[in-house]
PDB file of N, CA and C in Angstrom:
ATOM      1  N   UNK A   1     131.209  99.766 101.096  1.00  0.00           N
ATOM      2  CA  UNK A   1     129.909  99.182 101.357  1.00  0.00           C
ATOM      3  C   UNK A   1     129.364  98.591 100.061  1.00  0.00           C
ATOM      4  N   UNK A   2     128.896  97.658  99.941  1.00  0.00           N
ATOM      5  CA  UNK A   2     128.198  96.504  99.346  1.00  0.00           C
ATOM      6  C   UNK A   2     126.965  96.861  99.171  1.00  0.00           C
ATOM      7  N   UNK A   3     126.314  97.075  98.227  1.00  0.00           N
ATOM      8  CA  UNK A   3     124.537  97.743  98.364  1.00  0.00           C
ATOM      9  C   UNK A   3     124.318  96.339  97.645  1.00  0.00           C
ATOM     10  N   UNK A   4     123.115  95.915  98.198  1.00  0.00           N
ATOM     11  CA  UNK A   4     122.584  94.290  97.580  1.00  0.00           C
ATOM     12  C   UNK A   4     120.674  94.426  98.725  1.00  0.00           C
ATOM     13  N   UNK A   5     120.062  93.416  98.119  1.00  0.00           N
ATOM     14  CA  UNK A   5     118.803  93.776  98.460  1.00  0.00           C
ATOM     15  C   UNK A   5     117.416  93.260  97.422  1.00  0.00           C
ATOM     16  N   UNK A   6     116.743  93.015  97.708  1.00  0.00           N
ATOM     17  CA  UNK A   6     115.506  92.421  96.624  1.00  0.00           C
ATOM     18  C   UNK A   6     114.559  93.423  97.363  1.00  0.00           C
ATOM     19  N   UNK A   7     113.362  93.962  95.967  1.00  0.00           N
ATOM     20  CA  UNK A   7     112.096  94.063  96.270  1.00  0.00           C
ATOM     21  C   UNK A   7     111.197  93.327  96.893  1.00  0.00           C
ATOM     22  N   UNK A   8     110.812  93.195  97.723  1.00  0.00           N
ATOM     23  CA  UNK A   8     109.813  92.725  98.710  1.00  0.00           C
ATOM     24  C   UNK A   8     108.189  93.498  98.677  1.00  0.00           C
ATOM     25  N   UNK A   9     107.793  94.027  97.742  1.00  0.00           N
ATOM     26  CA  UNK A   9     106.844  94.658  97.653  1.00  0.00           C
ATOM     27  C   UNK A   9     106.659  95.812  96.129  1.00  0.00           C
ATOM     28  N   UNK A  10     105.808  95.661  95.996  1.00  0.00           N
ATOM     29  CA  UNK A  10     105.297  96.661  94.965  1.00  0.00           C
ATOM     30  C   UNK A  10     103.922  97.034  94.307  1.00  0.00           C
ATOM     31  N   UNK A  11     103.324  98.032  94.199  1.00  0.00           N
ATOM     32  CA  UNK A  11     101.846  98.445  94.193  1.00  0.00           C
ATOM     33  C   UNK A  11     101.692  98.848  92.783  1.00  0.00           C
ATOM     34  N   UNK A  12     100.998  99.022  92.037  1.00  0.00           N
ATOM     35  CA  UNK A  12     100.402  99.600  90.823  1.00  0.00           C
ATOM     36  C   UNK A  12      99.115 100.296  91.384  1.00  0.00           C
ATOM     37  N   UNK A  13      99.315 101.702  90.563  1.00  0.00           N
ATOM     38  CA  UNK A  13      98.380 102.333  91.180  1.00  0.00           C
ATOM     39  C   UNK A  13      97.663 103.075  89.991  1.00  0.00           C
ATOM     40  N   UNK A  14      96.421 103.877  90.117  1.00  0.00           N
ATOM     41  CA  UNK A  14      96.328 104.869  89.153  1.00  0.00           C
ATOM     42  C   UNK A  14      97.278 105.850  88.909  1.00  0.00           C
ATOM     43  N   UNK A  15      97.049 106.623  88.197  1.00  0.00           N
ATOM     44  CA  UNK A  15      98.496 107.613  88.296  1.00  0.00           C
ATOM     45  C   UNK A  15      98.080 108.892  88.765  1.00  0.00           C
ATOM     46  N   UNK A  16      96.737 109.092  88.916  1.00  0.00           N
ATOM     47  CA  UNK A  16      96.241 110.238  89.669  1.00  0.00           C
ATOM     48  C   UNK A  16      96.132 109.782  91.432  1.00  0.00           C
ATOM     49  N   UNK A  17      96.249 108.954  91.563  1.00  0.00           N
ATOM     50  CA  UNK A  17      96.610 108.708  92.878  1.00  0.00           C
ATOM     51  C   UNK A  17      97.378 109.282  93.839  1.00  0.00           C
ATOM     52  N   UNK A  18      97.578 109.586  94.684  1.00  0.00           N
ATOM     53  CA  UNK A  18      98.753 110.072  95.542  1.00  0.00           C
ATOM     54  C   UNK A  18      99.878 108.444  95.942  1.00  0.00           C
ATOM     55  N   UNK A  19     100.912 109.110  95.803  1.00  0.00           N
ATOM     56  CA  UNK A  19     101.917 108.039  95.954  1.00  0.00           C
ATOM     57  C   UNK A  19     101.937 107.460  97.696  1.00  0.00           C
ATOM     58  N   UNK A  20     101.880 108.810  98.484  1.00  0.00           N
ATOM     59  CA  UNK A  20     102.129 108.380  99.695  1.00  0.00           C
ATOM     60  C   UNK A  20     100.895 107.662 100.049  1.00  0.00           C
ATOM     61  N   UNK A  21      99.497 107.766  99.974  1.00  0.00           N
ATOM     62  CA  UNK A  21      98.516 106.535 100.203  1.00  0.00           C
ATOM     63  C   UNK A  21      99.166 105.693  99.676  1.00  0.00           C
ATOM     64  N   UNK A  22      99.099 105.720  97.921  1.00  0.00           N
ATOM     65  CA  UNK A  22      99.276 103.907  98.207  1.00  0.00           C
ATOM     66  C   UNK A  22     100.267 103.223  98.886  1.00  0.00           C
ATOM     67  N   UNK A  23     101.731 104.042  99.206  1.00  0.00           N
ATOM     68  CA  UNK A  23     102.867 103.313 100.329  1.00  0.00           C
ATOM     69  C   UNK A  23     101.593 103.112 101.528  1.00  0.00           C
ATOM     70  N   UNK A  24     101.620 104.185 101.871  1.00  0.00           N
ATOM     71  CA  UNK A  24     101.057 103.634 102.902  1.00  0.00           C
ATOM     72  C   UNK A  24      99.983 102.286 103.774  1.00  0.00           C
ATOM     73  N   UNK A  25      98.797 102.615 102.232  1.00  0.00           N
ATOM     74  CA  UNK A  25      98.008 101.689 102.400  1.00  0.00           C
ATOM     75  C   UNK A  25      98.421 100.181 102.232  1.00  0.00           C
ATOM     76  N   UNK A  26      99.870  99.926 100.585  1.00  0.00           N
ATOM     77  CA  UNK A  26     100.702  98.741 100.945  1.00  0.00           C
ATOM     78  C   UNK A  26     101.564  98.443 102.535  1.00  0.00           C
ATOM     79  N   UNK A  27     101.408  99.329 103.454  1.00  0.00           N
ATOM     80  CA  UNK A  27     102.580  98.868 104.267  1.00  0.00           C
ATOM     81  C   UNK A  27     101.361  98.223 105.669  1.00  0.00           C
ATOM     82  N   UNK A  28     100.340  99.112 105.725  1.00  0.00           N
ATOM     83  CA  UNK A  28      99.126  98.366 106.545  1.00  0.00           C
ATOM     84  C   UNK A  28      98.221  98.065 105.926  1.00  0.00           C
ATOM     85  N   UNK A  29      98.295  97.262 104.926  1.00  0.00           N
ATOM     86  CA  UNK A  29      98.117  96.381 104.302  1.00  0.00           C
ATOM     87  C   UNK A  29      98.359  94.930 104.411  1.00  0.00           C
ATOM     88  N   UNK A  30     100.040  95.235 104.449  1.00  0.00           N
ATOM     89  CA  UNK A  30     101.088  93.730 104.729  1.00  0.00           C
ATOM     90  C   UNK A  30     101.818  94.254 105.920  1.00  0.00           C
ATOM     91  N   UNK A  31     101.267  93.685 107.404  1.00  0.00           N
ATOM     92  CA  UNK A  31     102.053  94.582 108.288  1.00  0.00           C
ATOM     93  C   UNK A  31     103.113  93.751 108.617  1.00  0.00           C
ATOM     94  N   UNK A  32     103.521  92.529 108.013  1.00  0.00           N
ATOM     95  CA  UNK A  32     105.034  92.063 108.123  1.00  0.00           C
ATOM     96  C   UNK A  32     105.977  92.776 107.261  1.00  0.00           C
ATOM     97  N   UNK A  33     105.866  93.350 106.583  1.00  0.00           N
ATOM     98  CA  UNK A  33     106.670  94.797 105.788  1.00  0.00           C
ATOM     99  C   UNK A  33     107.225  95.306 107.421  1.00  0.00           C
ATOM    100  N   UNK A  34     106.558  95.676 108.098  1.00  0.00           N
ATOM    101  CA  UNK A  34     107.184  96.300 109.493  1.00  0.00           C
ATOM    102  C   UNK A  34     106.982  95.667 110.526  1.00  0.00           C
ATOM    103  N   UNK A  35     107.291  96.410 111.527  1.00  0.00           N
ATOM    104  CA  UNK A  35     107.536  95.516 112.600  1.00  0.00           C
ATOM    105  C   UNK A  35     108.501  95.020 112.940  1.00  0.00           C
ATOM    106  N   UNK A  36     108.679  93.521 113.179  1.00  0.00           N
ATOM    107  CA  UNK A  36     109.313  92.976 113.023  1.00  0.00           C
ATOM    108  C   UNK A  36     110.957  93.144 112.583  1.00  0.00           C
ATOM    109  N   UNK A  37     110.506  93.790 110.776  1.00  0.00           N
ATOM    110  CA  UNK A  37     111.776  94.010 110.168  1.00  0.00           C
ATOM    111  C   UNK A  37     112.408  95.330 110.936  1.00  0.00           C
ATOM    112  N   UNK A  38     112.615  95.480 111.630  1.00  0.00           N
ATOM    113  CA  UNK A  38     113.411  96.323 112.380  1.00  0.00           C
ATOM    114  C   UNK A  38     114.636  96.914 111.632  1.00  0.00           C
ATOM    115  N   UNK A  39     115.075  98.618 110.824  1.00  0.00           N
ATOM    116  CA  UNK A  39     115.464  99.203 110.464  1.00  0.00           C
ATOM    117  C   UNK A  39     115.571  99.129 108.386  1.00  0.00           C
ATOM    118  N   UNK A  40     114.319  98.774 108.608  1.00  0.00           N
ATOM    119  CA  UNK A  40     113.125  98.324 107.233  1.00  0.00           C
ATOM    120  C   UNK A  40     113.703  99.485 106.583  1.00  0.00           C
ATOM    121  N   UNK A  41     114.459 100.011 105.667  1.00  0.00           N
ATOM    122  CA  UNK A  41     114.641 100.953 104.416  1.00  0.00           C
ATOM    123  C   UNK A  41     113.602 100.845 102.966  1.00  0.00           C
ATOM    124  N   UNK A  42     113.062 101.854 102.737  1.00  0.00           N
ATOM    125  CA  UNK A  42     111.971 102.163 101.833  1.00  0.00           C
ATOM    126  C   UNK A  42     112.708 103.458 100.988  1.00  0.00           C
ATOM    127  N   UNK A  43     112.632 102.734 100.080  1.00  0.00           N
ATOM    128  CA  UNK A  43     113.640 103.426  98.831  1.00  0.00           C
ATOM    129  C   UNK A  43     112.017 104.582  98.441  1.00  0.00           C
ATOM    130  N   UNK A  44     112.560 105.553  97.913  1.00  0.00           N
ATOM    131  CA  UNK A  44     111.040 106.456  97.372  1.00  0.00           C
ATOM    132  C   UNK A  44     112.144 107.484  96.352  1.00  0.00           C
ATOM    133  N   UNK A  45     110.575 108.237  95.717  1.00  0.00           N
ATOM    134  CA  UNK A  45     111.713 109.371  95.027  1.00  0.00           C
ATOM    135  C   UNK A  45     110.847 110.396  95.775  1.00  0.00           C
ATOM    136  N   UNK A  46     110.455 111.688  95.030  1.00  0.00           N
ATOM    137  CA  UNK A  46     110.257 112.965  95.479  1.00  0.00           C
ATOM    138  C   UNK A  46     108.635 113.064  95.769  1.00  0.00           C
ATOM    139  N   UNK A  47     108.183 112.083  95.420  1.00  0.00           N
ATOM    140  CA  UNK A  47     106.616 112.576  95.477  1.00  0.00           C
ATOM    141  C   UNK A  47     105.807 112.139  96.543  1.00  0.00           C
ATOM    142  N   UNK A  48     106.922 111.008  97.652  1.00  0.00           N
ATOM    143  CA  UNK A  48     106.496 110.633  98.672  1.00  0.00           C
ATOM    144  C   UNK A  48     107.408 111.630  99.886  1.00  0.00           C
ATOM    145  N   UNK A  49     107.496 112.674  99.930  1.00  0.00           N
ATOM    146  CA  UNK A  49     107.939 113.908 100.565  1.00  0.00           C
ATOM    147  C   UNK A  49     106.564 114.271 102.085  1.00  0.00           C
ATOM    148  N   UNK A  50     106.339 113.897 102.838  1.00  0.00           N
ATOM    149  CA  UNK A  50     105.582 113.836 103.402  1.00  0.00           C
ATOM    150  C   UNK A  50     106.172 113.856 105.146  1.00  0.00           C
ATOM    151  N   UNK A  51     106.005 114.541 106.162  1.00  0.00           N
ATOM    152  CA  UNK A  51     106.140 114.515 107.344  1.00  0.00           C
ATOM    153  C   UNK A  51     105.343 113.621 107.994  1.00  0.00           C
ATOM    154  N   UNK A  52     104.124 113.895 108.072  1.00  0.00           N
ATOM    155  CA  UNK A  52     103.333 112.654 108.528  1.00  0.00           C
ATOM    156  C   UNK A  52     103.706 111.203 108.087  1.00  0.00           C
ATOM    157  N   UNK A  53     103.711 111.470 107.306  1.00  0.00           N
ATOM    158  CA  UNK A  53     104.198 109.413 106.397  1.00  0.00           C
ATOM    159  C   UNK A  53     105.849 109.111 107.357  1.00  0.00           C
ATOM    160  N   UNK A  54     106.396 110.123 106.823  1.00  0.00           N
ATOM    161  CA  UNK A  54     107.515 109.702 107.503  1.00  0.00           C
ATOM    162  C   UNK A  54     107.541 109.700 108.824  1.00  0.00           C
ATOM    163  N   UNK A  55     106.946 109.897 109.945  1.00  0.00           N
ATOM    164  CA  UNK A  55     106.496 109.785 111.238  1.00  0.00           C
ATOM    165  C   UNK A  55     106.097 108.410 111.451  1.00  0.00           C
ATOM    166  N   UNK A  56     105.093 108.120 110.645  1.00  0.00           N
ATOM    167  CA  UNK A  56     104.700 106.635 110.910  1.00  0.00           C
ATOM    168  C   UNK A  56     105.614 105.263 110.601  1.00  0.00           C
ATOM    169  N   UNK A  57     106.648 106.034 109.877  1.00  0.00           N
ATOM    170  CA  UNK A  57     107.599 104.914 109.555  1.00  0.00           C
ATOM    171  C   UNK A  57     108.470 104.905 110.125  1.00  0.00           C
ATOM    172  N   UNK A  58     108.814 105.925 110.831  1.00  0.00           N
ATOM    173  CA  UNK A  58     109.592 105.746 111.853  1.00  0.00           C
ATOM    174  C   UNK A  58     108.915 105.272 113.453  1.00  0.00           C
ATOM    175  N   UNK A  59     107.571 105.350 113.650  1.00  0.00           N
ATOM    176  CA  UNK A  59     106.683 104.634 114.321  1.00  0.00           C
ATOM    177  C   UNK A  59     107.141 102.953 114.645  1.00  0.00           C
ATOM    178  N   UNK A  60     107.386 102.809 113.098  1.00  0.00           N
ATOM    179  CA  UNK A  60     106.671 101.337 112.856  1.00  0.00           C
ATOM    180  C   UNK A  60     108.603 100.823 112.366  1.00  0.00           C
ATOM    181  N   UNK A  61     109.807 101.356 113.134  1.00  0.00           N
ATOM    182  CA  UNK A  61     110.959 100.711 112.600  1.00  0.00           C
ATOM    183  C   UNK A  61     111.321 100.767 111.444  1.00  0.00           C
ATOM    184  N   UNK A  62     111.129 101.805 110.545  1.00  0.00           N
ATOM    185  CA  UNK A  62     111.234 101.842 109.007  1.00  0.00           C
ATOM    186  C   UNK A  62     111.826 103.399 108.828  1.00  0.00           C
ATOM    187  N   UNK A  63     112.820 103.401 107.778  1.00  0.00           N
ATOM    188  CA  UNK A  63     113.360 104.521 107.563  1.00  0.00           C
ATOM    189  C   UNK A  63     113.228 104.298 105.859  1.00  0.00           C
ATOM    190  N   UNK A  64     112.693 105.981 105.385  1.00  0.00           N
ATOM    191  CA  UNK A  64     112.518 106.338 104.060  1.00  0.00           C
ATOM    192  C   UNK A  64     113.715 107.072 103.527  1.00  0.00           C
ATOM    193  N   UNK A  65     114.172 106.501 102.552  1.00  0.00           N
ATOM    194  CA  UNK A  65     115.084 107.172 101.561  1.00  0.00           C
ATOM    195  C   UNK A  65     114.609 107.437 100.482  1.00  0.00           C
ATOM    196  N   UNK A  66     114.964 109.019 100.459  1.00  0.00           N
ATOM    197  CA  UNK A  66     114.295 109.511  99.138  1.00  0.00           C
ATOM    198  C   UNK A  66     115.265 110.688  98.849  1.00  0.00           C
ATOM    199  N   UNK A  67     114.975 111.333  97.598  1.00  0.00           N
ATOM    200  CA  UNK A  67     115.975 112.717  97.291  1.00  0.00           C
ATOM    201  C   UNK A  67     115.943 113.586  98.086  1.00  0.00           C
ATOM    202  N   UNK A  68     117.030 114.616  97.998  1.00  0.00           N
ATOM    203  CA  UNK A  68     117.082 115.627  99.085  1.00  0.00           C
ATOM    204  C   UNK A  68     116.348 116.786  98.305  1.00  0.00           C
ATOM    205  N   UNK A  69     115.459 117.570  98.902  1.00  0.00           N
ATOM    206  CA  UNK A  69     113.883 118.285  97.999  1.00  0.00           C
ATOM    207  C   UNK A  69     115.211 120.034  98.560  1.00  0.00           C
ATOM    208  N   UNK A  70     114.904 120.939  97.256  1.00  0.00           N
ATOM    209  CA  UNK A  70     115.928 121.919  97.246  1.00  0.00           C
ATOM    210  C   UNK A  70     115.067 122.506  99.200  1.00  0.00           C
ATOM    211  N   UNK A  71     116.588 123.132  99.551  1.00  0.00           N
ATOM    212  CA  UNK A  71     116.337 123.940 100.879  1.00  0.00           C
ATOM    213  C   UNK A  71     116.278 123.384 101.976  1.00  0.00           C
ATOM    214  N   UNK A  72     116.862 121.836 101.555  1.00  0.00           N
ATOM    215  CA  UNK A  72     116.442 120.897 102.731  1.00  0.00           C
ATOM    216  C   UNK A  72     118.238 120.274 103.312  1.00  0.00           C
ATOM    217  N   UNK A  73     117.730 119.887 104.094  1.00  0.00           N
ATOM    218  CA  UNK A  73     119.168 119.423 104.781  1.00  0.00           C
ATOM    219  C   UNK A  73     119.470 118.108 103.980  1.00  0.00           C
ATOM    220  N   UNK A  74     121.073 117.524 104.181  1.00  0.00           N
ATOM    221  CA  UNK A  74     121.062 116.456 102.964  1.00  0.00           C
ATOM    222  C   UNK A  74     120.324 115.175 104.471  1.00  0.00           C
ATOM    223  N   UNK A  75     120.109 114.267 103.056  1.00  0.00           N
ATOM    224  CA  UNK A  75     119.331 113.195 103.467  1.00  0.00           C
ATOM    225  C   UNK A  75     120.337 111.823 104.025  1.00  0.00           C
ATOM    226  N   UNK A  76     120.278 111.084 104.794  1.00  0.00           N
ATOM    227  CA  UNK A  76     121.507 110.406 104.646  1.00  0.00           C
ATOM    228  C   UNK A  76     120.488 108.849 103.731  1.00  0.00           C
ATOM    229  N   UNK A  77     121.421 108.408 103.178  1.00  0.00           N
ATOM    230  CA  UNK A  77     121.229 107.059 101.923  1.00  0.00           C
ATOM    231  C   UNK A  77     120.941 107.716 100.398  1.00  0.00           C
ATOM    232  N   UNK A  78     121.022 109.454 100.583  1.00  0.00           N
ATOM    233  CA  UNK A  78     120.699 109.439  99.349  1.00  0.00           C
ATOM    234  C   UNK A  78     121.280 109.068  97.906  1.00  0.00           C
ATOM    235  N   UNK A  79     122.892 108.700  98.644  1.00  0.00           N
ATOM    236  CA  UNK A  79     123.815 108.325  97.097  1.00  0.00           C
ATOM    237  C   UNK A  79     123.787 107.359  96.777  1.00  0.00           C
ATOM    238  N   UNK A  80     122.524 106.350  97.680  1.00  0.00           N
ATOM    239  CA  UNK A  80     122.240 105.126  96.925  1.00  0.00           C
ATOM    240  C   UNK A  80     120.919 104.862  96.103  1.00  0.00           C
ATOM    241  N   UNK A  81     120.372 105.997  95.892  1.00  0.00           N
ATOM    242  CA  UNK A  81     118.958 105.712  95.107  1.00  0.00           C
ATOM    243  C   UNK A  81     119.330 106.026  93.794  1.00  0.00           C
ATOM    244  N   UNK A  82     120.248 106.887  92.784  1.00  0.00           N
ATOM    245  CA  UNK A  82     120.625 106.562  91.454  1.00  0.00           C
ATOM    246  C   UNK A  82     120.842 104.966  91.137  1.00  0.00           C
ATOM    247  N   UNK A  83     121.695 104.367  91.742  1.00  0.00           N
ATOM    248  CA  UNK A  83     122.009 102.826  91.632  1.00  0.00           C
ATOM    249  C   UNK A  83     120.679 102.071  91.700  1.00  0.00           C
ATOM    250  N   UNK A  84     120.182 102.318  92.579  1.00  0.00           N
ATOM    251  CA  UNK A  84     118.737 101.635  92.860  1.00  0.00           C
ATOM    252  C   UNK A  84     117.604 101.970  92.035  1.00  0.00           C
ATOM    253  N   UNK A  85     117.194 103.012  91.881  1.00  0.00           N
ATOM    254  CA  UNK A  85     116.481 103.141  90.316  1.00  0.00           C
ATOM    255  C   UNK A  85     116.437 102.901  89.144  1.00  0.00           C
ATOM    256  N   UNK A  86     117.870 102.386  88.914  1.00  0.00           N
ATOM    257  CA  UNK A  86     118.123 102.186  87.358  1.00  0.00           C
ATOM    258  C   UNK A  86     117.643 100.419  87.579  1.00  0.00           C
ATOM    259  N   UNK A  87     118.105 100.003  88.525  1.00  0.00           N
ATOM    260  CA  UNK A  87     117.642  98.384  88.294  1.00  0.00           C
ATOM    261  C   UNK A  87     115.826  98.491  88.813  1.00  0.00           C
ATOM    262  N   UNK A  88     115.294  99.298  89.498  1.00  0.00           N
ATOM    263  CA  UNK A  88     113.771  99.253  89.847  1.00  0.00           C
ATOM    264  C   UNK A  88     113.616  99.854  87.963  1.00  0.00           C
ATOM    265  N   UNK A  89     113.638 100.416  87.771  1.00  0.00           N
ATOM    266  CA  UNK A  89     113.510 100.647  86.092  1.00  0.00           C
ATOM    267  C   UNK A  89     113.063  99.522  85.245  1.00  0.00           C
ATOM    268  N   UNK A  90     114.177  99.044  85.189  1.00  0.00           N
ATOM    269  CA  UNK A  90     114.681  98.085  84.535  1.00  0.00           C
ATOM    270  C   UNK A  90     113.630  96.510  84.463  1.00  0.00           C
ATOM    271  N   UNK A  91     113.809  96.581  86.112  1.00  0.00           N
ATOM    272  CA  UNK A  91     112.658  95.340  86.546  1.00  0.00           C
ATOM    273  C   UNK A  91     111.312  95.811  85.779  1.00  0.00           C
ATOM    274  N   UNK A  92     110.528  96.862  86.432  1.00  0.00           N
ATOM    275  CA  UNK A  92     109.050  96.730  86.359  1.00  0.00           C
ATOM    276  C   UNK A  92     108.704  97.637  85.173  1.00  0.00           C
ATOM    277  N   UNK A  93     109.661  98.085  83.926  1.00  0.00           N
ATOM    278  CA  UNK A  93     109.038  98.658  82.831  1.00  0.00           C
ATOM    279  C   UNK A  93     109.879  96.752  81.679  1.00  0.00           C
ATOM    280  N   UNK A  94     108.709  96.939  80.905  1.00  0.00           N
ATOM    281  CA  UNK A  94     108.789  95.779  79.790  1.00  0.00           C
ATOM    282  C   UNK A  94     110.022  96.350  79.000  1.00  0.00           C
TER     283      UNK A  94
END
């Protein structure tokens, strides 16, 4: 498998913020993010760990990939978010 893909979105936030609002509030925000895109993947790391969030994204045709949090069953896409972080890195720090 071929992993390839562009950012289509990205928020700056405070850093006392909660991560899962601001996904959230970016995704009904711009509701062509979903919908539409039908099996929409949303790369995350650990701090968007949330049942509810992830309910709505699966609501709305969107599946979250994020790390597998200890005690938890494995995640499936998770052996593609090392690869994918180092270039989100890369992009949005100077």
């Amino acid at each position: 498998m071929r992993l390839g893909g562009l950012p289509i979105a990205f928020a700056l936030a405070h850093p006392k913020t909660e991560q899962r609002e601001v996904l959230r509030d970016l995704l009904e925000g711009a509701p062509d993010l979903l919908g539409d895109r039908s099996g929409q993947v949303i790369l995350a790391d650990k701090g968007d760990r949330s049942a509810e969030l992830e309910v709505f994204l699966n609501e709305n045709g969107a599946r979250l990939t994020r790390p597998t949090m200890k005690g938890e069953a494995s995640r499936p896409g998770a052996q593609f978010l090392k690869p994918f972080r180092q270039i989100s890195e890369s992009v949005t720090r100077p």
